[in-house]
Every structure is written in structure tokens, then in C-alpha cells.
PDB file of N, CA and C in Angstrom:
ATOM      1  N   UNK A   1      65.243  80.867  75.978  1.00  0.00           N
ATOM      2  CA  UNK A   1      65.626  82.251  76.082  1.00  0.00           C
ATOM      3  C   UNK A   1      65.807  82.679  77.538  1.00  0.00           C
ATOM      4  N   UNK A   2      65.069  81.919  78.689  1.00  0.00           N
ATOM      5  CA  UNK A   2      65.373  82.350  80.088  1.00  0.00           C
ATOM      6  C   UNK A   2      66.835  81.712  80.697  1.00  0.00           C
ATOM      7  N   UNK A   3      67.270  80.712  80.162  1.00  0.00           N
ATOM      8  CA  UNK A   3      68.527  80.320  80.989  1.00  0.00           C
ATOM      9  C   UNK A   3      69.856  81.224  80.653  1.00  0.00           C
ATOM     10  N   UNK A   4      69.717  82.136  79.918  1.00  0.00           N
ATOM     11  CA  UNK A   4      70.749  82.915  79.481  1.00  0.00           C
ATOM     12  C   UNK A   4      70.563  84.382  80.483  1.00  0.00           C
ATOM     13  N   UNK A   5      69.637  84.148  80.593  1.00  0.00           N
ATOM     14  CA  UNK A   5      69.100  85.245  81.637  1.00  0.00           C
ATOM     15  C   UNK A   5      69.268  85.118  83.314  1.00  0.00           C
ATOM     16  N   UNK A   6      68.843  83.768  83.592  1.00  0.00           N
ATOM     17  CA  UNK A   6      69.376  83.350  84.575  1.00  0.00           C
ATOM     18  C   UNK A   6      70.827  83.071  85.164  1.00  0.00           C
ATOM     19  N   UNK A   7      71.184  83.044  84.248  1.00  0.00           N
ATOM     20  CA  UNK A   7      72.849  82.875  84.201  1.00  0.00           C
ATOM     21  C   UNK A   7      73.628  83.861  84.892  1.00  0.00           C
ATOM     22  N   UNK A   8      73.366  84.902  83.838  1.00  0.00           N
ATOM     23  CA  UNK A   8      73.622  86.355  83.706  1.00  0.00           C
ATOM     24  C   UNK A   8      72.895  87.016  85.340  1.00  0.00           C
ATOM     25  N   UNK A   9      71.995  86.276  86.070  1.00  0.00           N
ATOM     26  CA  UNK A   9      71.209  86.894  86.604  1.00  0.00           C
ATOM     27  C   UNK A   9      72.256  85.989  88.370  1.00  0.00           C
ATOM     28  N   UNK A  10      72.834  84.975  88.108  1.00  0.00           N
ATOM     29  CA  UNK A  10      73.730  84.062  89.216  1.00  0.00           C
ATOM     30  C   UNK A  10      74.907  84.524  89.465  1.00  0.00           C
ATOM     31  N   UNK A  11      75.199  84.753  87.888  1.00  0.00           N
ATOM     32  CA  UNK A  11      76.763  85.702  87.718  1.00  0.00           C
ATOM     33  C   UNK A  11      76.621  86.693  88.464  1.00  0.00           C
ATOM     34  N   UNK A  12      76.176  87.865  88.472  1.00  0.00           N
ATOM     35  CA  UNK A  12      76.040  88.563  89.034  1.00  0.00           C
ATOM     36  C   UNK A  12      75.759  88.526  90.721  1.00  0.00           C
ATOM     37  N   UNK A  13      74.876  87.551  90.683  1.00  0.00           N
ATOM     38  CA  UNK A  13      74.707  87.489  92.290  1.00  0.00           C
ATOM     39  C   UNK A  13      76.133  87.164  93.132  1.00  0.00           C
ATOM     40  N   UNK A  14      76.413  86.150  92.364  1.00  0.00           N
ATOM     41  CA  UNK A  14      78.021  85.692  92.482  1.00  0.00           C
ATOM     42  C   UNK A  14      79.507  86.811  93.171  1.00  0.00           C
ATOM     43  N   UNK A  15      79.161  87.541  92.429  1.00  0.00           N
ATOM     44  CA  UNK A  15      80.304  89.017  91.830  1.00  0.00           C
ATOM     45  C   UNK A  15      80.052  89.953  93.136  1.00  0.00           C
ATOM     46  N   UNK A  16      78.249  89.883  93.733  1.00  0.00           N
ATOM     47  CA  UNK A  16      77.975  90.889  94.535  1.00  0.00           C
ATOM     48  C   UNK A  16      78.512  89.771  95.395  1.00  0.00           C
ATOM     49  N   UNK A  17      77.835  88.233  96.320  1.00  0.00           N
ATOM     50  CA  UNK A  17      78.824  87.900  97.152  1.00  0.00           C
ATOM     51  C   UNK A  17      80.002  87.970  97.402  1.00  0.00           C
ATOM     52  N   UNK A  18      80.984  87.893  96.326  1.00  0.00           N
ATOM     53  CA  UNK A  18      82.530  87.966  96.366  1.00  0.00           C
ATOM     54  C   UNK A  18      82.937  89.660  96.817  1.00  0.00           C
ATOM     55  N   UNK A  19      82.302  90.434  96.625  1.00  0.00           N
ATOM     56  CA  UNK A  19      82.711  91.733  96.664  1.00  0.00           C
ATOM     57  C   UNK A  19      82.053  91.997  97.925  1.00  0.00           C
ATOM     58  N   UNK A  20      81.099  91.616  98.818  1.00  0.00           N
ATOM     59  CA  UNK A  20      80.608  92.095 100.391  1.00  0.00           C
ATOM     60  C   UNK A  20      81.253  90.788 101.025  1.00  0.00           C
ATOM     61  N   UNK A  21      81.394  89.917 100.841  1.00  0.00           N
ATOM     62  CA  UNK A  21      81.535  88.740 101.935  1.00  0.00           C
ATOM     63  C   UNK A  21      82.929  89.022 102.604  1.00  0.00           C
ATOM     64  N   UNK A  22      84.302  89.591 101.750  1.00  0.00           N
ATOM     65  CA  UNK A  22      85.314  90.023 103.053  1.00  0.00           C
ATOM     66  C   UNK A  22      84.757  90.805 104.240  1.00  0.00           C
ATOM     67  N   UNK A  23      84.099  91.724 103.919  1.00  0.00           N
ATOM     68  CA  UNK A  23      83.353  92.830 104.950  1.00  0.00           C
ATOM     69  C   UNK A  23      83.031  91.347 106.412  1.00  0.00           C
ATOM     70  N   UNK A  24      82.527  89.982 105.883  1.00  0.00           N
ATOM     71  CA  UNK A  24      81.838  89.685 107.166  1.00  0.00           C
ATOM     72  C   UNK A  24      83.217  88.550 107.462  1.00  0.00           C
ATOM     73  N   UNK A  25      84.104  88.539 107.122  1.00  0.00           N
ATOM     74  CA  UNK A  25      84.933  87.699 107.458  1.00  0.00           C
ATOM     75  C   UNK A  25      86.474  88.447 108.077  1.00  0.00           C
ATOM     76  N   UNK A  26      86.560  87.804 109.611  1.00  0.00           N
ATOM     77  CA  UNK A  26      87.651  88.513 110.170  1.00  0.00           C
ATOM     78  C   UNK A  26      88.969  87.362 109.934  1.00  0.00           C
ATOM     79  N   UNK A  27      89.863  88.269 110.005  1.00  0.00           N
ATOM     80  CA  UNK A  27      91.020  87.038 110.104  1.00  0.00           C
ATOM     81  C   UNK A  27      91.850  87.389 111.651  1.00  0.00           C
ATOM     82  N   UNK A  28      91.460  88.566 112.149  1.00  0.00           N
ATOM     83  CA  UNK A  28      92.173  88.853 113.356  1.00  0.00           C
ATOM     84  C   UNK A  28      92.056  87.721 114.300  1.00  0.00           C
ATOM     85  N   UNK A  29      91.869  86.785 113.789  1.00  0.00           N
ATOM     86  CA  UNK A  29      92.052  85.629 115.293  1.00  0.00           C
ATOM     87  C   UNK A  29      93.683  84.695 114.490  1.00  0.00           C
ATOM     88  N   UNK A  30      93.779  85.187 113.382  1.00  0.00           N
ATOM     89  CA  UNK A  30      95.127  84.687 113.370  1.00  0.00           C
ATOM     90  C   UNK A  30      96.199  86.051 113.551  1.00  0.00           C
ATOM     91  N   UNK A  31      96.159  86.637 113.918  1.00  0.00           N
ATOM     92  CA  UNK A  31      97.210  87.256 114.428  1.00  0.00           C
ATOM     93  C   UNK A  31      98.063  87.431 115.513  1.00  0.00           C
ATOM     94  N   UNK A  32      97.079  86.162 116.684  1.00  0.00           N
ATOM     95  CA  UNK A  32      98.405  86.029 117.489  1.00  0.00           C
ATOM     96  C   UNK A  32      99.584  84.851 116.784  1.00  0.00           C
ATOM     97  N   UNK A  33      98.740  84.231 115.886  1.00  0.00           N
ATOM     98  CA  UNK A  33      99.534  82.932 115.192  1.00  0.00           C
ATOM     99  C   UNK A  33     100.746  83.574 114.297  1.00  0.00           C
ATOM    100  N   UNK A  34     100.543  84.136 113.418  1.00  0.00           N
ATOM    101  CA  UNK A  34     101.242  85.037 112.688  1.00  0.00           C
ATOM    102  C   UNK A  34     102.417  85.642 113.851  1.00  0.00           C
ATOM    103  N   UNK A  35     102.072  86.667 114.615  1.00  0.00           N
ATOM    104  CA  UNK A  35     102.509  87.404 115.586  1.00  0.00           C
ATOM    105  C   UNK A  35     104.169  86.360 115.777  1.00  0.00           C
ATOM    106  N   UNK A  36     103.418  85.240 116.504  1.00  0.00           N
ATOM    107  CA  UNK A  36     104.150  84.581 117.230  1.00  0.00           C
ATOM    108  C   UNK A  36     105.122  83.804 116.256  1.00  0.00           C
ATOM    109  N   UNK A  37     104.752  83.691 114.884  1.00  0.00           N
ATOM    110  CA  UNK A  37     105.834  82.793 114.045  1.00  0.00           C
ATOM    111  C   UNK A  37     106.900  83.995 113.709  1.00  0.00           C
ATOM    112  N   UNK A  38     106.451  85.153 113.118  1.00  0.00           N
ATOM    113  CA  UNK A  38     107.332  86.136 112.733  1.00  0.00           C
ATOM    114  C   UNK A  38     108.379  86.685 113.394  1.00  0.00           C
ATOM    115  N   UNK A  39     108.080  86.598 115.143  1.00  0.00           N
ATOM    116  CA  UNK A  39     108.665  86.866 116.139  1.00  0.00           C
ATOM    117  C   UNK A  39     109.862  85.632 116.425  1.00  0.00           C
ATOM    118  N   UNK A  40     108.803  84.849 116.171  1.00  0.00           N
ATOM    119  CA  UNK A  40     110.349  83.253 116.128  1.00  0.00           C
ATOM    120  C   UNK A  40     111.558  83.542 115.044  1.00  0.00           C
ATOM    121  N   UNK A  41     110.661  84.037 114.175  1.00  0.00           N
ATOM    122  CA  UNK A  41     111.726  84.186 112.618  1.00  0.00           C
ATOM    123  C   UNK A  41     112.434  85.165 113.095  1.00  0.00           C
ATOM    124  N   UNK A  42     111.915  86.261 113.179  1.00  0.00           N
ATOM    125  CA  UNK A  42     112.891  87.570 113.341  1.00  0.00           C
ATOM    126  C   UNK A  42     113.756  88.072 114.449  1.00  0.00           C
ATOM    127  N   UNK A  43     113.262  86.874 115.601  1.00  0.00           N
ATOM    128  CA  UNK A  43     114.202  87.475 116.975  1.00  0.00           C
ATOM    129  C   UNK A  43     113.869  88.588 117.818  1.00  0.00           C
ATOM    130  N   UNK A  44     112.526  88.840 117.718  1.00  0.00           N
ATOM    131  CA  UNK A  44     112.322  90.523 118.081  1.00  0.00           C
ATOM    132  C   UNK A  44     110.735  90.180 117.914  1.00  0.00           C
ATOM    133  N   UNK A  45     110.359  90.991 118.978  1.00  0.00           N
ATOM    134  CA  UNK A  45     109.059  90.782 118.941  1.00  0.00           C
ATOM    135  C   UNK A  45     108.437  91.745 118.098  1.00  0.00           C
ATOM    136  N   UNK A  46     107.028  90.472 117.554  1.00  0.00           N
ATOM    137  CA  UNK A  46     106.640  91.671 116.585  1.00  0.00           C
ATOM    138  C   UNK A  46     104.863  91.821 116.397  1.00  0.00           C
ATOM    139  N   UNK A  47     104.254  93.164 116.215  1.00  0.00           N
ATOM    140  CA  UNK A  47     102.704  93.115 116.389  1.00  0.00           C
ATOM    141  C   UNK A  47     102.103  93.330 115.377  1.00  0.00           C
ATOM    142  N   UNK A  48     100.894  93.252 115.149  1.00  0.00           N
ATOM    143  CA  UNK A  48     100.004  93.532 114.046  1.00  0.00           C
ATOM    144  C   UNK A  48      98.425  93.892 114.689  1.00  0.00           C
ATOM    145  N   UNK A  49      98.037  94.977 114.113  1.00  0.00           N
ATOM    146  CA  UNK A  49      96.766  95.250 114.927  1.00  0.00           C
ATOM    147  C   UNK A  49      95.330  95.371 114.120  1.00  0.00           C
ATOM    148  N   UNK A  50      95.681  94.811 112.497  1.00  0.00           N
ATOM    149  CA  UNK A  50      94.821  94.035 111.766  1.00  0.00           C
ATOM    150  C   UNK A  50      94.880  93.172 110.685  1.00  0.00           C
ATOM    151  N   UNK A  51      94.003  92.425 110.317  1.00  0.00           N
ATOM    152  CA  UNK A  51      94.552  91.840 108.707  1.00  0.00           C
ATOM    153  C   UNK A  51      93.040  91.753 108.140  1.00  0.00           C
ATOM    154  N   UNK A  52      93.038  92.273 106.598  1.00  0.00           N
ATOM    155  CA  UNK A  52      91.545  92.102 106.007  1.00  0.00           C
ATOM    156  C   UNK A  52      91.966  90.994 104.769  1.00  0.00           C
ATOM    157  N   UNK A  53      90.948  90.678 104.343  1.00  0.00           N
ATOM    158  CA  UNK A  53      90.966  89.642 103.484  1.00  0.00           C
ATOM    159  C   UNK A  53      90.175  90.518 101.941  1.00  0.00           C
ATOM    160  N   UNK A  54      90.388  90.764 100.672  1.00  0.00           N
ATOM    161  CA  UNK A  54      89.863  91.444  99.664  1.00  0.00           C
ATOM    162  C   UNK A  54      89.666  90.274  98.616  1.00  0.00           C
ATOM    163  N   UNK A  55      88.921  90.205  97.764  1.00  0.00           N
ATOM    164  CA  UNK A  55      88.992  89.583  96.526  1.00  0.00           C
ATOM    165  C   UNK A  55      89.168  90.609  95.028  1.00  0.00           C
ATOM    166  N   UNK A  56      88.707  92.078  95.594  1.00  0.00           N
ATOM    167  CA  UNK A  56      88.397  92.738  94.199  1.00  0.00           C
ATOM    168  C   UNK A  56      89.541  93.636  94.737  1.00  0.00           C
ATOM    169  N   UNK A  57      90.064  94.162  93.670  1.00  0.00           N
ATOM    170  CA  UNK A  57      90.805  93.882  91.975  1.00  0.00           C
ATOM    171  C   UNK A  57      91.041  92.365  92.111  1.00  0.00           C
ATOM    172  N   UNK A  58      91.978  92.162  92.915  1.00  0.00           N
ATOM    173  CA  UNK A  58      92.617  90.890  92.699  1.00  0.00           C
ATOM    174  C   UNK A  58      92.617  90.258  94.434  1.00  0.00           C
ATOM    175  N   UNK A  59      92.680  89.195  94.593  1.00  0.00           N
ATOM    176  CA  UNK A  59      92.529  88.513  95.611  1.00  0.00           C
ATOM    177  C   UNK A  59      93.995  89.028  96.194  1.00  0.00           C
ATOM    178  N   UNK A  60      93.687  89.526  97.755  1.00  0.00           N
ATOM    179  CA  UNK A  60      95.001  90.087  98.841  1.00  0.00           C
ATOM    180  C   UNK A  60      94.607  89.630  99.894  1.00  0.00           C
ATOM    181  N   UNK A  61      95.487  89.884 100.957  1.00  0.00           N
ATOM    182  CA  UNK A  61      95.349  90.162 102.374  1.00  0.00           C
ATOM    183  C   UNK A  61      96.543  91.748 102.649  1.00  0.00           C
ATOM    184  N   UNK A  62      95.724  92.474 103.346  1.00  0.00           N
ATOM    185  CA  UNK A  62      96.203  93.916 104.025  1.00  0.00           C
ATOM    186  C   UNK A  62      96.544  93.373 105.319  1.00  0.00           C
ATOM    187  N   UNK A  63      97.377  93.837 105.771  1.00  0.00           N
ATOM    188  CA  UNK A  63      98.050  93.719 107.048  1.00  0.00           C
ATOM    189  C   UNK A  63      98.022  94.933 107.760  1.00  0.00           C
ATOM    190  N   UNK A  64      97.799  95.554 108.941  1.00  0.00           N
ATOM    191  CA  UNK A  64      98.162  97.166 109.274  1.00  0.00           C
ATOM    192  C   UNK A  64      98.823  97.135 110.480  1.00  0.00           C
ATOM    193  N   UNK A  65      99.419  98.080 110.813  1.00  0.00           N
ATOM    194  CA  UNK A  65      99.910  98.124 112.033  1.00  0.00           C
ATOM    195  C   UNK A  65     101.052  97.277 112.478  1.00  0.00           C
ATOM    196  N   UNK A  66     102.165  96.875 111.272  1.00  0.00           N
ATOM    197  CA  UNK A  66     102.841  96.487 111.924  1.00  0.00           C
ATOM    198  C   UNK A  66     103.779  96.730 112.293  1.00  0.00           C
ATOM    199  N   UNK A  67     104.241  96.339 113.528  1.00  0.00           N
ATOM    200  CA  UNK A  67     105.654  96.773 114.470  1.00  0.00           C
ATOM    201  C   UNK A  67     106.932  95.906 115.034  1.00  0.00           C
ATOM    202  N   UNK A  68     107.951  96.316 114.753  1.00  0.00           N
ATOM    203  CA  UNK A  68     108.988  95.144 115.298  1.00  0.00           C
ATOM    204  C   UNK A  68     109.717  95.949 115.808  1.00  0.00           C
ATOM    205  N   UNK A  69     110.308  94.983 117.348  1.00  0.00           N
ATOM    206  CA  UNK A  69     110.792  95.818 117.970  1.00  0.00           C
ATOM    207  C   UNK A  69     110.384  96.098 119.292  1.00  0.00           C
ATOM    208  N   UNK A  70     110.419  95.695 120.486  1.00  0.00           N
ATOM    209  CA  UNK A  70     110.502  96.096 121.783  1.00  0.00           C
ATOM    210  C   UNK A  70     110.349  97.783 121.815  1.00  0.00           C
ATOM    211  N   UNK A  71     110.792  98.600 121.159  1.00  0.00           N
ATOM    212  CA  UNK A  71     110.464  99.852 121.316  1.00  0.00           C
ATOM    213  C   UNK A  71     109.466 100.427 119.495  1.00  0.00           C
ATOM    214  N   UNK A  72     109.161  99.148 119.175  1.00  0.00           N
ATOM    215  CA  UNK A  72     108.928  99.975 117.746  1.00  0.00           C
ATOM    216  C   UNK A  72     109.716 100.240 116.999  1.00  0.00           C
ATOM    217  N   UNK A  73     110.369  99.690 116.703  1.00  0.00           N
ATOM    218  CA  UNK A  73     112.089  99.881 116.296  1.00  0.00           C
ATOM    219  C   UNK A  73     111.395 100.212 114.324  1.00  0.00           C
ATOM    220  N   UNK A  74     110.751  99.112 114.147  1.00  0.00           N
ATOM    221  CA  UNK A  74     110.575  99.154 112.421  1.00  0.00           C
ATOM    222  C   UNK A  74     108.814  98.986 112.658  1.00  0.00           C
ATOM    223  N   UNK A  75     108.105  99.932 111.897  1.00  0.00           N
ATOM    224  CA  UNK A  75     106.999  99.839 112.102  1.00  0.00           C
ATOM    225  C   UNK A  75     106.083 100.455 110.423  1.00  0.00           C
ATOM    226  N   UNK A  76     105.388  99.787 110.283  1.00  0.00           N
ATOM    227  CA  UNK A  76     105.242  99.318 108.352  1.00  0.00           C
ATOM    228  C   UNK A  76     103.612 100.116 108.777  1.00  0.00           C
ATOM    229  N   UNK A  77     102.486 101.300 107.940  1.00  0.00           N
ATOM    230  CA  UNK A  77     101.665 101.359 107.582  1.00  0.00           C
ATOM    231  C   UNK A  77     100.413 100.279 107.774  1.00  0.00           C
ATOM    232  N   UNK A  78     100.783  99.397 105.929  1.00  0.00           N
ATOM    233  CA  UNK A  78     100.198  98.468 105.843  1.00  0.00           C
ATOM    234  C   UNK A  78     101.103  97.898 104.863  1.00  0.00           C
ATOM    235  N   UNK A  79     101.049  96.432 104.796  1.00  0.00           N
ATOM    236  CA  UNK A  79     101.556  96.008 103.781  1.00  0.00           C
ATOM    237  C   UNK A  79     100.633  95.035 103.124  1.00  0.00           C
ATOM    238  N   UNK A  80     100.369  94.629 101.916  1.00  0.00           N
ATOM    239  CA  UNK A  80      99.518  94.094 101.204  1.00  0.00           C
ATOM    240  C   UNK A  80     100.507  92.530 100.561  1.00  0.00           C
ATOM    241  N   UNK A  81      99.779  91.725 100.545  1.00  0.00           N
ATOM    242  CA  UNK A  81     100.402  89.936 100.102  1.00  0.00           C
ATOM    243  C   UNK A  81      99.551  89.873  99.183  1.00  0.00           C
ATOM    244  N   UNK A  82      99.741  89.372  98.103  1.00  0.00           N
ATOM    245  CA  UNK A  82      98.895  88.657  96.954  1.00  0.00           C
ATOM    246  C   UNK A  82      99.638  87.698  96.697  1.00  0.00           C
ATOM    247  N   UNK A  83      98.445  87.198  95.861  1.00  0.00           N
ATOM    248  CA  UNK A  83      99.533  85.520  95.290  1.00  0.00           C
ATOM    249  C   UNK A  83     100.748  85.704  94.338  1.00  0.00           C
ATOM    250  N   UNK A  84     101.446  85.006  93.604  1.00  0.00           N
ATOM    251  CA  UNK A  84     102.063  85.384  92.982  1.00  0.00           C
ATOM    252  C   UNK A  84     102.073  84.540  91.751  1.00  0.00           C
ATOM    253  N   UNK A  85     101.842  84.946  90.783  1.00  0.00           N
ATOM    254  CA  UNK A  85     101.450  84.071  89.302  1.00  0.00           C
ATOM    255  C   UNK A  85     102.630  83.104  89.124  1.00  0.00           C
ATOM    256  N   UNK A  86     102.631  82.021  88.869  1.00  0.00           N
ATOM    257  CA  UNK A  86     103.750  81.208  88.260  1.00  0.00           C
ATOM    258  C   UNK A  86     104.522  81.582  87.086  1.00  0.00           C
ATOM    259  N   UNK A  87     103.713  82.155  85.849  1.00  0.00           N
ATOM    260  CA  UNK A  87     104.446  82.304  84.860  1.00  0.00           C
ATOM    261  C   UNK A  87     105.256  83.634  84.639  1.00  0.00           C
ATOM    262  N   UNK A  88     105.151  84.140  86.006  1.00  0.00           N
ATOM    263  CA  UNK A  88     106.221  85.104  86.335  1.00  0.00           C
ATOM    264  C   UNK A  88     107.698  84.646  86.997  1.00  0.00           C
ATOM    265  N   UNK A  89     107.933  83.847  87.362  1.00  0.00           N
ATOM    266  CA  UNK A  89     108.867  82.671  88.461  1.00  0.00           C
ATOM    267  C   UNK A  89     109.893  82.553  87.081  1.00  0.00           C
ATOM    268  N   UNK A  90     111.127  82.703  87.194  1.00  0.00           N
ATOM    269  CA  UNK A  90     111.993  82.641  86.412  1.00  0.00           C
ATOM    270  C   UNK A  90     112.369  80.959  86.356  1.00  0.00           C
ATOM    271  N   UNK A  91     112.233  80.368  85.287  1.00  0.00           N
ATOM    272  CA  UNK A  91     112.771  79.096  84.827  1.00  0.00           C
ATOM    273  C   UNK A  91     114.331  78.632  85.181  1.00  0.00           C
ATOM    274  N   UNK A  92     114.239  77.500  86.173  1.00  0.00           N
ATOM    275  CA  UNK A  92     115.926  77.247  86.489  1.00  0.00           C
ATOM    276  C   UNK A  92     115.999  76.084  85.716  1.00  0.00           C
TER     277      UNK A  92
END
């Protein structure tokens, strides 16, 4: 009768790690990496002045602050990336 309890009692511990552990994890040390590929791609320099990592609702990364453009030319809020399910991908 206790391992059902314990279970229930890991699960949970589980659910609370996944839901505080973005809080201790930065990704801002890839943003000069990022920075610098997007800027190759796009021809125009471009910045970002954070990125967080989420698991709850659904696993993302937030991006903020970003800017393209020598004067700021195009400059985005935040924009949010999630994965993208396969069985959404149209069949060729």
C-alpha cells in the first residue's frame, strides 16, 4: 500500500522540479551565438536582450528584445519557439 504512495509522492516532486528549474537555468550565454548566426542569415545586424527556457504548458523558449537593423529597423516584443509535433507536417 506504500509504493503507490511513494510514487504519487516522486511524481509530484518531479512536476515541482520541472516547473522551478527554468527559473535557475540561463540561456543568455547563447545569445551572442544566435546573434551572430541570424545576422549571417539576414545581412543586417541583429540583437536579442534575452531568452528563457519554460517547460509548463508546453515546453518553449521566449526570446525578447529583438532587433534588426543598424537603426532598429524591425524590432519583435517577444517571440516564443516550441517544437513542432510531427503528425501535424503534411505527408509528401
Amino acid at each position: 500500500m506504500k509504493w503507490p504512495k511513494y510514487k504519487l509522492i516522486a511524481l509530484a516532486l518531479l512536476l515541482a522540479i520541472a516547473a522551478v528549474l527554468p527559473f535557475f537555468i540561463t540561456l543568455d550565454d547563447y545569445i551572442p551565438r544566435i546573434e551572430q548566426e541570424a545576422s549571417a542569415r539576414l545581412k543586417q545586424p541583429v540583437s536579442i536582450k534575452n531568452i528563457r527556457f519554460s517547460v509548463l504548458p508546453l515546453p518553449h523558449v521566449t526570446i525578447a528584445g529583438i532587433c534588426v537593423g543598424t537603426t532598429d529597423d524591425i524590432s519583435f516584443g517577444t517571440a516564443r519557439v516550441t517544437p513542432e509535433d510531427d503528425a501535424e507536417k503534411p505527408k509528401k
